[in-house]
Protein backbone atom coordinates (compact mmCIF):
# COMPACT_ATOMS: atom_id res chain seq x y z
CA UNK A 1 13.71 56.18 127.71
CA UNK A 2 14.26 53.20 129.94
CA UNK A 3 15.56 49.93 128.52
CA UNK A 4 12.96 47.59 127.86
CA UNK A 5 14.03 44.89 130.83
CA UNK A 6 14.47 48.06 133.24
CA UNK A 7 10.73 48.81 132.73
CA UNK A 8 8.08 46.76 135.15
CA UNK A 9 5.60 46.07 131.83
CA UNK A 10 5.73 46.08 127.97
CA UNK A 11 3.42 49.17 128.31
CA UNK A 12 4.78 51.06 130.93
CA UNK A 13 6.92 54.33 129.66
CA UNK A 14 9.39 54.86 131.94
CA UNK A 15 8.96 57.47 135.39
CA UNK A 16 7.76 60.63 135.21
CA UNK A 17 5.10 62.70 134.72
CA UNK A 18 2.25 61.70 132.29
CA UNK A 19 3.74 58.53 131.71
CA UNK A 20 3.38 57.27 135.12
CA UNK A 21 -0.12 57.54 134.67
CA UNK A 22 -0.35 55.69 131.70
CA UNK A 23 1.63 52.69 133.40
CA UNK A 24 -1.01 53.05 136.50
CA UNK A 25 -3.55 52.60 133.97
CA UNK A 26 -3.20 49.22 132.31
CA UNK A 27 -3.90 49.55 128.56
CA UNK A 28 -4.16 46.37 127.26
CA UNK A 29 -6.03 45.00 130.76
CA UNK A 30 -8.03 47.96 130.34
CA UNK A 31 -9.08 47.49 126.89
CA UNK A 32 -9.47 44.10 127.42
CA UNK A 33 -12.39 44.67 130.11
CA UNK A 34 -13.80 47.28 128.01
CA UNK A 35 -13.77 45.11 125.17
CA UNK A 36 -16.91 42.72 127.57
CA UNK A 37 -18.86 45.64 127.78
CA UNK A 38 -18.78 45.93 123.66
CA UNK A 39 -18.98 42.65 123.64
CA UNK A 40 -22.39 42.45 125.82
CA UNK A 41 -23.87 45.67 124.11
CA UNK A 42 -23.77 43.40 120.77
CA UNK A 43 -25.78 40.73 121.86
CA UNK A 44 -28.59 42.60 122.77
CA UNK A 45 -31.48 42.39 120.32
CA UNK A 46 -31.32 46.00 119.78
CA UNK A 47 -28.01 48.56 120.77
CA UNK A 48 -28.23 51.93 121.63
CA UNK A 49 -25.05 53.79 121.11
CA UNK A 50 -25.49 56.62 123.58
CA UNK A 51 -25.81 53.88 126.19
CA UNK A 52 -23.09 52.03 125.09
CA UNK A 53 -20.77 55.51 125.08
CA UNK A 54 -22.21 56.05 128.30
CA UNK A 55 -21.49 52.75 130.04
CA UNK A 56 -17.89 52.32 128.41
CA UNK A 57 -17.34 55.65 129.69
CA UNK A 58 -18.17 54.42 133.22
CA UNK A 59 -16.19 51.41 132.83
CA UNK A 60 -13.58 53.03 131.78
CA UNK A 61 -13.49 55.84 134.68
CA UNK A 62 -14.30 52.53 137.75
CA UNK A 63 -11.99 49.86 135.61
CA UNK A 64 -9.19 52.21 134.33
CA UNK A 65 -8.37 54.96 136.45
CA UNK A 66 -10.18 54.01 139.62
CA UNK A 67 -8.78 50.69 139.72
């Protein structure tokens, strides 16, 4: 595994394979703008879950790996 001041972020794995994906993807940025959409769900007078899955899910598929 790479040194940690050889590697471009505190997340970021090393190259190769599966865990150049996981660098592309940005976990704590990622969380972070899931984390709103949580966030927004809970102020609503009344949360449904499925909805909230649903839209995460679609945040997570346009923020995380489309981005």
């Amino acid at each position: 595994m790479a040194e940690a001041g050889d590697r471009p972020a505190f997340y970021s794995l090393g190259p190769g394979g599966w865990r150049d994906y996981w660098s592309l993807l940005h976990p704590p940025y990622t969380a972070w703008h899931l984390s709103y959409v949580v966030l927004g769900a809970c102020i609503a007078p009344v949360v449904d879950l499925r909805w909230l899955v649903e839209t995460v899910l679609a945040f997570f598929l346009a923020m995380g790996l489309a981005a």
